[in-house]
C-alpha atoms as a PDB file:
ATOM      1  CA  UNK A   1     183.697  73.247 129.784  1.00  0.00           C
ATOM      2  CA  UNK A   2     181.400  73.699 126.988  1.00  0.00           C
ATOM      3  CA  UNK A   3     178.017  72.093 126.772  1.00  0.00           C
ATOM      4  CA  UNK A   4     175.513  71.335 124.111  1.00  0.00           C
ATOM      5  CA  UNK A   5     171.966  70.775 125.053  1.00  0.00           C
ATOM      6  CA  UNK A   6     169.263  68.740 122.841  1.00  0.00           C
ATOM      7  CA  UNK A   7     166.621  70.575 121.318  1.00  0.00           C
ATOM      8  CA  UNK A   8     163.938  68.797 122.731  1.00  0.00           C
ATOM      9  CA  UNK A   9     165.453  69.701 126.020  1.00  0.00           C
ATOM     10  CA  UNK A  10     165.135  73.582 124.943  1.00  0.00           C
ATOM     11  CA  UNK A  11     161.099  72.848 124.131  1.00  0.00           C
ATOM     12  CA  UNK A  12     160.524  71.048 127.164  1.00  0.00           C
ATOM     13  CA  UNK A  13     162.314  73.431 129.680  1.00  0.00           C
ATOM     14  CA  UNK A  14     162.323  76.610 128.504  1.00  0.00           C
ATOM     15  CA  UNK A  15     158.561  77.464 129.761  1.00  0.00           C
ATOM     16  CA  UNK A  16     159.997  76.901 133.086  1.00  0.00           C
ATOM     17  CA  UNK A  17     161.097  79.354 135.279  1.00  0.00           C
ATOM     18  CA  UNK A  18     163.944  80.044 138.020  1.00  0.00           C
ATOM     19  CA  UNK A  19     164.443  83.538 139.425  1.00  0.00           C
ATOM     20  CA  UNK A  20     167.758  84.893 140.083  1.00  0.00           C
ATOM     21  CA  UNK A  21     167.824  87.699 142.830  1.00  0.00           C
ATOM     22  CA  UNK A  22     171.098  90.621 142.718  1.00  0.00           C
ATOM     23  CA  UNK A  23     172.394  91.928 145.341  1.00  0.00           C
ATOM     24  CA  UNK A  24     171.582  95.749 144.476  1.00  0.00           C
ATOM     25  CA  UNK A  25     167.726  94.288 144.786  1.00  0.00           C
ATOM     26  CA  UNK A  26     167.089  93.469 140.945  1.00  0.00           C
ATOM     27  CA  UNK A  27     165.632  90.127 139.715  1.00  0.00           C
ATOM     28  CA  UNK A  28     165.497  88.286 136.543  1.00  0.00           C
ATOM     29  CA  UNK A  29     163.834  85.364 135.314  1.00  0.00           C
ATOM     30  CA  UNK A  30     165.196  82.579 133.297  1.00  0.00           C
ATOM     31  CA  UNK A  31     165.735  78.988 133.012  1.00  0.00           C
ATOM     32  CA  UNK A  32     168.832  78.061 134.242  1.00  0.00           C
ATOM     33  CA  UNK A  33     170.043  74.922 132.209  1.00  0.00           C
ATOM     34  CA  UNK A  34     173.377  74.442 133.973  1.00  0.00           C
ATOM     35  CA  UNK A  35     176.844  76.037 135.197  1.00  0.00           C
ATOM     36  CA  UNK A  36     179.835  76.301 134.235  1.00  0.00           C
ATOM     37  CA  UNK A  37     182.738  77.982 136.382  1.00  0.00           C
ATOM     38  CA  UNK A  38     181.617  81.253 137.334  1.00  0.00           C
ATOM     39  CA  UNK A  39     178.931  81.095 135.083  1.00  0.00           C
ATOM     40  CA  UNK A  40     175.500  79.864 134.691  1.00  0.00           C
ATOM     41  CA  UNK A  41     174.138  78.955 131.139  1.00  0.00           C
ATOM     42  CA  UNK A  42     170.259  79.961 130.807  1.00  0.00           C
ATOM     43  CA  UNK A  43     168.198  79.290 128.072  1.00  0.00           C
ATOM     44  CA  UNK A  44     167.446  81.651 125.533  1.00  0.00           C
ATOM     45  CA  UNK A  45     163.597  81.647 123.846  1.00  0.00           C
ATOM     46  CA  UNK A  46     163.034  81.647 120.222  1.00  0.00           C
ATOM     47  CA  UNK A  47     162.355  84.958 118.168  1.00  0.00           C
ATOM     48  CA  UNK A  48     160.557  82.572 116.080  1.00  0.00           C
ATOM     49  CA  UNK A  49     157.315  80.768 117.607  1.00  0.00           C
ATOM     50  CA  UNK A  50     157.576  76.850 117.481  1.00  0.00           C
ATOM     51  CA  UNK A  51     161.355  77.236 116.756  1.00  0.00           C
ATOM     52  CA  UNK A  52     163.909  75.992 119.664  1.00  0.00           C
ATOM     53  CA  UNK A  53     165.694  78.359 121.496  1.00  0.00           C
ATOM     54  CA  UNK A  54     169.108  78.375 122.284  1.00  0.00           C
ATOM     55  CA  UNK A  55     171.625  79.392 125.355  1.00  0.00           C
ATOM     56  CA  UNK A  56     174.060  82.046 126.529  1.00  0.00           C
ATOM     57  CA  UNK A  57     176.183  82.469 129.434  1.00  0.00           C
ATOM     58  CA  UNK A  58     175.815  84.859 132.203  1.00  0.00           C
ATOM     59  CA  UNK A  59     178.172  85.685 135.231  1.00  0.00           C
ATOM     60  CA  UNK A  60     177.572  84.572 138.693  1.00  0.00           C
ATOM     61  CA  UNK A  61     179.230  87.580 139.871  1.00  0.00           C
ATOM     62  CA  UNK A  62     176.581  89.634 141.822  1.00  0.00           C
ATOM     63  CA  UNK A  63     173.896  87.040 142.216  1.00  0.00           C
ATOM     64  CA  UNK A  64     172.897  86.880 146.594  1.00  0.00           C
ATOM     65  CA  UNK A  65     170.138  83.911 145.204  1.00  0.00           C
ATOM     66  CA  UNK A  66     168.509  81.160 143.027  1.00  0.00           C
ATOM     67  CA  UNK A  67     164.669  81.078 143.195  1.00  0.00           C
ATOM     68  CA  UNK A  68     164.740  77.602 140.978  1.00  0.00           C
ATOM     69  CA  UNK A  69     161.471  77.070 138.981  1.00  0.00           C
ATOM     70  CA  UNK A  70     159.970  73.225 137.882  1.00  0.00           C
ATOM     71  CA  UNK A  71     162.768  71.144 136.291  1.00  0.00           C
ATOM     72  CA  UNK A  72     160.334  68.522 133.850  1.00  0.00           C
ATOM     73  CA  UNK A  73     162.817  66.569 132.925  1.00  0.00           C
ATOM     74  CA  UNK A  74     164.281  65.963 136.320  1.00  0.00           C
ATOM     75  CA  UNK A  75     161.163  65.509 137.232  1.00  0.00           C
ATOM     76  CA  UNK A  76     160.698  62.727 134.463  1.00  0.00           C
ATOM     77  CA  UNK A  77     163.332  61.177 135.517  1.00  0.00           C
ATOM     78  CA  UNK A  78     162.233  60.928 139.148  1.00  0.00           C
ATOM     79  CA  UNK A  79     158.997  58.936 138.495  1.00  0.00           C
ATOM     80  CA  UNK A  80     160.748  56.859 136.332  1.00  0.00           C
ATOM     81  CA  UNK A  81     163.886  55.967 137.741  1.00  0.00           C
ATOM     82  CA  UNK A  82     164.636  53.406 134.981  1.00  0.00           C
ATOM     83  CA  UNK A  83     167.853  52.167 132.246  1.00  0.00           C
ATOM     84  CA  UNK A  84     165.342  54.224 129.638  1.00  0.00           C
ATOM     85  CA  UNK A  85     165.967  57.937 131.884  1.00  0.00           C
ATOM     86  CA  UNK A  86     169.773  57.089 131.953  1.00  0.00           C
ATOM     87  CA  UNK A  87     170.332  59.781 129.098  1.00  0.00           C
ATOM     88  CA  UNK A  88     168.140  62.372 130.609  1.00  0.00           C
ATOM     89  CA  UNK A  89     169.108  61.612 134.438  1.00  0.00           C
ATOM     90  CA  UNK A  90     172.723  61.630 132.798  1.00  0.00           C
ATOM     91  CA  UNK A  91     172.063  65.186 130.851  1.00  0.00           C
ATOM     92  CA  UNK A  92     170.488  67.355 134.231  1.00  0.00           C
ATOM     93  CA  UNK A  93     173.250  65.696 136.471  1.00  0.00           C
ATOM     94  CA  UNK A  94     176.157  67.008 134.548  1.00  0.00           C
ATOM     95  CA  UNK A  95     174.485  70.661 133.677  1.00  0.00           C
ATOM     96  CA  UNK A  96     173.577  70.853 137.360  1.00  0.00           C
ATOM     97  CA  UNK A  97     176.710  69.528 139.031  1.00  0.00           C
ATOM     98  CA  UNK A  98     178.343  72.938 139.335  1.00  0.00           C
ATOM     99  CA  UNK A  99     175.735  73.842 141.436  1.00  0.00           C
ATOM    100  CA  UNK A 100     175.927  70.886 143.860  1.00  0.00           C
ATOM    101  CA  UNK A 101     176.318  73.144 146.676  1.00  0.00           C
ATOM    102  CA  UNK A 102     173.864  76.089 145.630  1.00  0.00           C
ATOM    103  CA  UNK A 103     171.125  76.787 147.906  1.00  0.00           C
ATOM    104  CA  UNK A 104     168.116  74.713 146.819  1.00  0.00           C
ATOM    105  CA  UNK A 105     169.151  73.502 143.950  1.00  0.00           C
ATOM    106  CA  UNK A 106     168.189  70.249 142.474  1.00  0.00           C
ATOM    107  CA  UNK A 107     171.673  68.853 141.878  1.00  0.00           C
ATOM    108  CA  UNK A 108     172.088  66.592 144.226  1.00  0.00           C
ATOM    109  CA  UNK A 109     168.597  64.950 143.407  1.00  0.00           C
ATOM    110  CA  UNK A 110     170.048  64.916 139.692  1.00  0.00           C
ATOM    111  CA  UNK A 111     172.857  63.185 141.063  1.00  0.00           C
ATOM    112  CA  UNK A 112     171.398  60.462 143.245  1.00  0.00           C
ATOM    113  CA  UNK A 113     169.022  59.618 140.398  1.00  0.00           C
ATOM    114  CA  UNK A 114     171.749  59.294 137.827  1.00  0.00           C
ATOM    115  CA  UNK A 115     174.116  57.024 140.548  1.00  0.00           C
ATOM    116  CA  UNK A 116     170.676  55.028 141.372  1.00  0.00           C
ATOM    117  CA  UNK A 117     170.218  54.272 137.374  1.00  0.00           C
ATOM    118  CA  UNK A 118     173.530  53.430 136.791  1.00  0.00           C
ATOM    119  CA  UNK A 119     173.433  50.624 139.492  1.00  0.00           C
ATOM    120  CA  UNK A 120     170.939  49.305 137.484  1.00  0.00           C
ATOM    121  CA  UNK A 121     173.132  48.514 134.969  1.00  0.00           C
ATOM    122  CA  UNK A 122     174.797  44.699 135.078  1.00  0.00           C
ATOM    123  CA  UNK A 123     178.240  46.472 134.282  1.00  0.00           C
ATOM    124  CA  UNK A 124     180.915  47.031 137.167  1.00  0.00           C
ATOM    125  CA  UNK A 125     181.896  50.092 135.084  1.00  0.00           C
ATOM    126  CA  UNK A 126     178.428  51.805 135.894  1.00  0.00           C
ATOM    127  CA  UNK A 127     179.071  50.433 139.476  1.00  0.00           C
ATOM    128  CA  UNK A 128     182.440  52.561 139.993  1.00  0.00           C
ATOM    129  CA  UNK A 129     180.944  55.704 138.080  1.00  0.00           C
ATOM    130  CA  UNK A 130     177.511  55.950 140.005  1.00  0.00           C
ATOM    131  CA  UNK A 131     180.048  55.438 143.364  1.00  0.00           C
ATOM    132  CA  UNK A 132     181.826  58.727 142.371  1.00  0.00           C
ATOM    133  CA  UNK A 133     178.987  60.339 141.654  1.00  0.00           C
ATOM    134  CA  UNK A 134     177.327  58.934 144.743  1.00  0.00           C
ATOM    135  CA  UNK A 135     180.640  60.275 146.768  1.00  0.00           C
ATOM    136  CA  UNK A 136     180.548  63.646 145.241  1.00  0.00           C
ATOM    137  CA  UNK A 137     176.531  64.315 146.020  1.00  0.00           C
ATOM    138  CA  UNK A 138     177.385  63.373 149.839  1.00  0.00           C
ATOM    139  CA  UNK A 139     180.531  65.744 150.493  1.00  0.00           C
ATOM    140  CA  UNK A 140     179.001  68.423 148.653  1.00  0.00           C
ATOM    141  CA  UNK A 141     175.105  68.280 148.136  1.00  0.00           C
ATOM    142  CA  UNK A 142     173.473  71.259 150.302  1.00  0.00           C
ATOM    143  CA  UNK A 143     170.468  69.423 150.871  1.00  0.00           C
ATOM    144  CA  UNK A 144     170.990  67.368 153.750  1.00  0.00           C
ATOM    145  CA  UNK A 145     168.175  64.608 152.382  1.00  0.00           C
ATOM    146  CA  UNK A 146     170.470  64.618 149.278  1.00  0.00           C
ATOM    147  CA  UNK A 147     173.543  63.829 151.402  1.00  0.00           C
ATOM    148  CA  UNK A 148     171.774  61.054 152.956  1.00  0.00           C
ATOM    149  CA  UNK A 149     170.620  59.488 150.081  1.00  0.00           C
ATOM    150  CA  UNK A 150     173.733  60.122 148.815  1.00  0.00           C
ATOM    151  CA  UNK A 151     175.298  58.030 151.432  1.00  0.00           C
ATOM    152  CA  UNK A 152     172.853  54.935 150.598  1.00  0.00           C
ATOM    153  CA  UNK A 153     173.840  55.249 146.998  1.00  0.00           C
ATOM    154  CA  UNK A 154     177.446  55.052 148.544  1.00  0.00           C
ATOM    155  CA  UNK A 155     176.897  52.077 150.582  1.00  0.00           C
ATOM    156  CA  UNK A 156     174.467  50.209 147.704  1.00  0.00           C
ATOM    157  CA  UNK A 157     177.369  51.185 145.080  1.00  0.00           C
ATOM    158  CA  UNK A 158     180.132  48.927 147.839  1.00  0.00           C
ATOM    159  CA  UNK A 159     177.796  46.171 147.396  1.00  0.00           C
ATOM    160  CA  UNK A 160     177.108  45.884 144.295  1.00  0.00           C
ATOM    161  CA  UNK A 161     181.174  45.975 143.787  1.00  0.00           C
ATOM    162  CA  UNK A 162     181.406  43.414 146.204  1.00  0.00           C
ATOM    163  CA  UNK A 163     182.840  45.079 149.277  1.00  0.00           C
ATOM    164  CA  UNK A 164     179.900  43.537 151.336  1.00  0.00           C
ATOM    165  CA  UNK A 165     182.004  44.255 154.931  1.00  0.00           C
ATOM    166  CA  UNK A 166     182.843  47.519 154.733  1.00  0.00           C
ATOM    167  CA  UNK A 167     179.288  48.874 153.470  1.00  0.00           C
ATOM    168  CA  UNK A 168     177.127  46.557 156.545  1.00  0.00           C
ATOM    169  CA  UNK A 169     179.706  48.215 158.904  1.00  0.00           C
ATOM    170  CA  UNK A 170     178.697  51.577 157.690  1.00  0.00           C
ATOM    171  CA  UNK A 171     175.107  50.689 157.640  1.00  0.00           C
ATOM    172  CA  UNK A 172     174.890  49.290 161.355  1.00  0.00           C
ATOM    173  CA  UNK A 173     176.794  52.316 162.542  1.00  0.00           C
ATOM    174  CA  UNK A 174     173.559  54.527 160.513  1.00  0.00           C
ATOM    175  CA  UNK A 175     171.244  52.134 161.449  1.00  0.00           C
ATOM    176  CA  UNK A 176     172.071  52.081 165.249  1.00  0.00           C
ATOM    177  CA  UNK A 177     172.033  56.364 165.648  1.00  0.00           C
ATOM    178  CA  UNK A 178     169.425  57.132 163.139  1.00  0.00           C
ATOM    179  CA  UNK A 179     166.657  58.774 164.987  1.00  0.00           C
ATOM    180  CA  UNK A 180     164.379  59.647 161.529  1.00  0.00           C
ATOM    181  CA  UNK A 181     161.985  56.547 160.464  1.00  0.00           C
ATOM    182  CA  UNK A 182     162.497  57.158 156.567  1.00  0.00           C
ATOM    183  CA  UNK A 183     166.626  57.026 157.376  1.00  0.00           C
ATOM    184  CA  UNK A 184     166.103  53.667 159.921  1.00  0.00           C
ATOM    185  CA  UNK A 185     163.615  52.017 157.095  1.00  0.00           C
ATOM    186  CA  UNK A 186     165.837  52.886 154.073  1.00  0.00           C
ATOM    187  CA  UNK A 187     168.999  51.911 156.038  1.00  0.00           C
ATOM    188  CA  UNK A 188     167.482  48.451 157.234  1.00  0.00           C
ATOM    189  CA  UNK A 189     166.310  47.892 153.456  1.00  0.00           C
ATOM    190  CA  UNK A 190     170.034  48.417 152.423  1.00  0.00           C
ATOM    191  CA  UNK A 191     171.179  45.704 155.639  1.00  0.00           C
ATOM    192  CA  UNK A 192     168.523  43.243 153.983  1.00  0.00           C
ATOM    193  CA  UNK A 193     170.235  42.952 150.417  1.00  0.00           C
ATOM    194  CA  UNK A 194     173.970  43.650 151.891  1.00  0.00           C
ATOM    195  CA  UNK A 195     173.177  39.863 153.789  1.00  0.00           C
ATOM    196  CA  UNK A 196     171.559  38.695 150.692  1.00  0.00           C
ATOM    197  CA  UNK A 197     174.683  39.196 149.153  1.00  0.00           C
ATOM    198  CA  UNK A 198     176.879  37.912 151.588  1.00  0.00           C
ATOM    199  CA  UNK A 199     174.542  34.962 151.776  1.00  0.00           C
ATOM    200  CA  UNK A 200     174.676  33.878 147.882  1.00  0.00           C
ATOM    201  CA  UNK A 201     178.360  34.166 148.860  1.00  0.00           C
ATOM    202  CA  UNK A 202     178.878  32.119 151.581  1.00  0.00           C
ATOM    203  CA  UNK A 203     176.735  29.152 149.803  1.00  0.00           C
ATOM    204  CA  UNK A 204     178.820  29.913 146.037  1.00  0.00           C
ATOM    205  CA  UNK A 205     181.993  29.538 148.643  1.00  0.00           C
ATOM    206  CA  UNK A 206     180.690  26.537 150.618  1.00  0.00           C
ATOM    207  CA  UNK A 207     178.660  23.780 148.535  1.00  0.00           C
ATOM    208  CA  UNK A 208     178.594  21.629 151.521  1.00  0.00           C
ATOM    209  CA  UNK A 209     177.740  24.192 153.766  1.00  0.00           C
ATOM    210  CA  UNK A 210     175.411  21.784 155.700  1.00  0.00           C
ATOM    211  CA  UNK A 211     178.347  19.791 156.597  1.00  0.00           C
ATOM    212  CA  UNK A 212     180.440  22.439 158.721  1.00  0.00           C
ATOM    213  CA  UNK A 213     179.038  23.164 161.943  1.00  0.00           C
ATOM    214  CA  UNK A 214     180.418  27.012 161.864  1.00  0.00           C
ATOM    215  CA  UNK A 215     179.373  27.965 157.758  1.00  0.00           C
ATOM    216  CA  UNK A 216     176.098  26.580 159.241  1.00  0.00           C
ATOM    217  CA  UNK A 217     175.723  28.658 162.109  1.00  0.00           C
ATOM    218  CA  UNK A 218     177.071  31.684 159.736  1.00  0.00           C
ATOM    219  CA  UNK A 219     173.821  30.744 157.170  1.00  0.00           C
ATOM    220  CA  UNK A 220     171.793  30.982 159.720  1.00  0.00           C
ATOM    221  CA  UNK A 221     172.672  33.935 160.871  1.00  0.00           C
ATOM    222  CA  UNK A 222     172.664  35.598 157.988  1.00  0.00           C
ATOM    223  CA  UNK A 223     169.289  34.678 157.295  1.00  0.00           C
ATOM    224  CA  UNK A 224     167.663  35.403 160.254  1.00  0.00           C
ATOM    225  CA  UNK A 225     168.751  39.281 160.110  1.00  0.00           C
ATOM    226  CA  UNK A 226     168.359  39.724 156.345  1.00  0.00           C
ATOM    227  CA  UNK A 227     164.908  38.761 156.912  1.00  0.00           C
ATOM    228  CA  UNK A 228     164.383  40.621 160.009  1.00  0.00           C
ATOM    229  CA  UNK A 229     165.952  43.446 158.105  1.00  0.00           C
ATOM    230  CA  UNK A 230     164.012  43.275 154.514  1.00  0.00           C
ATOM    231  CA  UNK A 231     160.274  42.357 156.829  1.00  0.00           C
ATOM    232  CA  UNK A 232     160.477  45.827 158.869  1.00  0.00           C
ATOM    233  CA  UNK A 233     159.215  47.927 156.834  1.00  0.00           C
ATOM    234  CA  UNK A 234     156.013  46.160 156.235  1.00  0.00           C
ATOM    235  CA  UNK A 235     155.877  44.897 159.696  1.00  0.00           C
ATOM    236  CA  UNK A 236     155.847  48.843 161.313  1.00  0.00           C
ATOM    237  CA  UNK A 237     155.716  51.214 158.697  1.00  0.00           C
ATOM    238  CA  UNK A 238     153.278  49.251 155.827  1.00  0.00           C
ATOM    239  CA  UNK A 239     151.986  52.695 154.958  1.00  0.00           C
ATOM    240  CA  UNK A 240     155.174  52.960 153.140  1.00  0.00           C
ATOM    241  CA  UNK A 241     154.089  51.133 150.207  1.00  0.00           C
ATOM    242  CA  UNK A 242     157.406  51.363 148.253  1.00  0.00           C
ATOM    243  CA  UNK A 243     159.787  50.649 150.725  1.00  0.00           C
ATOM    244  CA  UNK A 244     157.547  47.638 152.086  1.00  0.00           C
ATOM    245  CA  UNK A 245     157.036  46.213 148.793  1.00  0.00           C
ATOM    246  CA  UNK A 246     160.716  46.368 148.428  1.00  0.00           C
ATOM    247  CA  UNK A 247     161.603  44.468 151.346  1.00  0.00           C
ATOM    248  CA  UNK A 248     159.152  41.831 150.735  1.00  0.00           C
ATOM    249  CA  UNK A 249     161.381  41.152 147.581  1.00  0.00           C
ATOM    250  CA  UNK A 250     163.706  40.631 149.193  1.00  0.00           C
ATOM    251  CA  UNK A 251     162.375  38.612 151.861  1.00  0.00           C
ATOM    252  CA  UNK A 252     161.505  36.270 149.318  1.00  0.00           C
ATOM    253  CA  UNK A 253     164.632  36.027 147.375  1.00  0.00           C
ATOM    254  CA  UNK A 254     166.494  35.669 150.864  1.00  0.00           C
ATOM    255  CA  UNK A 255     164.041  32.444 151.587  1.00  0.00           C
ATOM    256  CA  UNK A 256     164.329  30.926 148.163  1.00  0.00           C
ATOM    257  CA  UNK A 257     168.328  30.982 148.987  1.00  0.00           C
ATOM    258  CA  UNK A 258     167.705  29.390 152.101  1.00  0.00           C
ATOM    259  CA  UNK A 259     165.396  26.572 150.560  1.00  0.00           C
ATOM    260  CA  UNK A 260     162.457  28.046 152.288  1.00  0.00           C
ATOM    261  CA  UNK A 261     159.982  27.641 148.978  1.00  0.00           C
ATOM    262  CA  UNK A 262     156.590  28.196 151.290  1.00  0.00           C
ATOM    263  CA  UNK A 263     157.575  31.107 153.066  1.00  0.00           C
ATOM    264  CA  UNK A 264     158.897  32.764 149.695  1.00  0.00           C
ATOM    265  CA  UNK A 265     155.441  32.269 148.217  1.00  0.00           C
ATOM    266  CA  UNK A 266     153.374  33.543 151.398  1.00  0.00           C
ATOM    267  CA  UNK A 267     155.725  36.973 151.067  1.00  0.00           C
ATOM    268  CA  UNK A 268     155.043  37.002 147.287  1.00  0.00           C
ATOM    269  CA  UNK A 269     151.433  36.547 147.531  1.00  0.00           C
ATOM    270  CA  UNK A 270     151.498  39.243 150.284  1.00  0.00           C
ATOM    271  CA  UNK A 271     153.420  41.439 148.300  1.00  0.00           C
ATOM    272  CA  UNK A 272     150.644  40.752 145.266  1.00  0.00           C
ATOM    273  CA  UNK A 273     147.617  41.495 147.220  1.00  0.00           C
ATOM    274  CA  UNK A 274     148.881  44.155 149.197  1.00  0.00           C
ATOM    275  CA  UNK A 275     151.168  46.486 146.987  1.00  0.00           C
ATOM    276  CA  UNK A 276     149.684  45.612 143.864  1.00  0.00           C
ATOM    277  CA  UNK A 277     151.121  48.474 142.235  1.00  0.00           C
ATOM    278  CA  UNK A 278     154.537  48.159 142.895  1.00  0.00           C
ATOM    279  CA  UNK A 279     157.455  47.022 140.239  1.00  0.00           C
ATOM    280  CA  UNK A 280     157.758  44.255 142.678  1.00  0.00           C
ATOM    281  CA  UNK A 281     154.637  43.297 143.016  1.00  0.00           C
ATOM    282  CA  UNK A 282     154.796  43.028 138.980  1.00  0.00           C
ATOM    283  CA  UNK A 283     157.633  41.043 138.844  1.00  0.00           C
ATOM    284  CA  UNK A 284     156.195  38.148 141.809  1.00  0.00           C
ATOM    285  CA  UNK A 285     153.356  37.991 139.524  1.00  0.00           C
ATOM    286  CA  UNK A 286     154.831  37.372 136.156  1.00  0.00           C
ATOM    287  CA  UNK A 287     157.085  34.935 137.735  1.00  0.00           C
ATOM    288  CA  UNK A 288     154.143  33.185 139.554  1.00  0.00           C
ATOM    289  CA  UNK A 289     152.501  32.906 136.185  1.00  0.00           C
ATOM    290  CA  UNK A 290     155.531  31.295 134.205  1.00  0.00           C
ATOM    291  CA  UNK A 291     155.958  28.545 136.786  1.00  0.00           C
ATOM    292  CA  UNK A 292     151.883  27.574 137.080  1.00  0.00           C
END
């Protein structure tokens, strides 16, 4: 499959550097901009100082390893993991798919961070793509942190489509043999907004809910755990500014569906005041400021 690459991309990339390694011993250094069947596509510098560059492919055939160099745009793309990177995240993820399962490469980060954008999106299209993509990066990623993540981007992709049961089964089954802290917080985080969901569903379903003994009970359970779920991470691991922050939002959307107006405030204003610097924390203060 042929593919065309922006020259802007040539500028910014070129002056990095990956190092492939032969099997009869010889090196060479390049910048590998993507693969394509048993070939990789490098980048090729400009004769011509200031001018872009352009690409060529080169066999596979031969190559024992990939040293891979800085990737600036991927990296771009991972500080900003935002609707503006979706054409960048969207470029590196396909020019580094074929090597998904190469050792050390980057692709299943590229991947991840495309699916992540795309769920983003308010468009059950970008739901079902960033699930593929989210299904291929977990079967084939060589990374195992890039399967895992993979595997939340799975689950997040189920509810966002609305297949609430089948992606808290999955979770509690991660949740209940995870042994690593990041995996347990992350997986908990995912729990939290998996009974948010379920919980804007049960009261769009039941308008009356407080007149049937049994939806109650179900309401109540559901809030109870998605709070217990969304509070961990500042409760025992607060160090973790991002992933606390997160669950605080959702702590307090989870109490404004259950009515509970005080207790969303006190987890905003915590979530102010604490991790400032957070997109949450943004958002619970612009929102604070429209209603006073």
């Amino acid at each position: 499959m042929k593919k065309f690459f922006p020259l802007l991309f040539f500028a910014a990339t070129l002056c990095a550097q990956d190092v492939i390694q032969y099997t009869d011993g010889s090196t060479r250094t390049v910048k590998i901009l993507g693969a394509e069947d048993s070939s990789l596509r490098i980048g090729i510098a400009s004769p011509v100082p200031g001018q872009p560059g352009g690409s060529t492919l080169i066999p596979r055939a031969g190559i024992s390893k990939i040293v891979f160099g800085p990737d600036p745009v991927l990296d771009a793309v991972e500080k900003q993991v935002v609707i503006g990177s979706l054409a960048s995240a969207r470029s590196r993820w396909q020019n580094l798919q074929p090597l998904l399962g190469t050792p050390e490469s980057r692709a299943g980060l590229a991947g991840c961070l495309y699916g992540e954008i795309l769920l983003q999106i308010d468009d059950p299209a970008r739901h079902d793509e960033a699930l593929a993509v989210f299904t291929e990066v977990e079967k084939g990623a060589w990374k195992v942190e890039d399967r895992q993540r993979a595997t939340r981007g799975r689950l997040n992709s189920l509810i966002r489509k609305g297949q609430l049961e089948e992606a808290s089964l999955e979770a509690e089954q991660i949740e209940r043999t995870a042994e690593e802290p990041d995996l347990i917080i992350e997986t908990r985080l995912l729990l939290a907004g998996a009974r948010m969901e379920s919980l804007k569903a049960l009261l769009a379903e039941n308008p009356r809910w407080d007149e049937d003994p049994p939806v109650r009970k179900e309401r109540q359970r559901m809030i109870h755990e998605g709070i217990e779920f969304a509070l961990y991470p500042f409760l025992f691991h607060g160090t973790k500014r991002a992933e606390a922050a997160k669950g605080l939002w959702l702590a307090r959307e989870i109490y404004l569906l259950a009515g509970q107006e005080d207790d969303a405030r006190a987890v905003a204003s915590d979530l102010v005041e604490i991790y400032s610097e957070t997109p949450e924390a943004a958002q619970a203060a612009t929102l604070d400021k429209e209603k006073s």
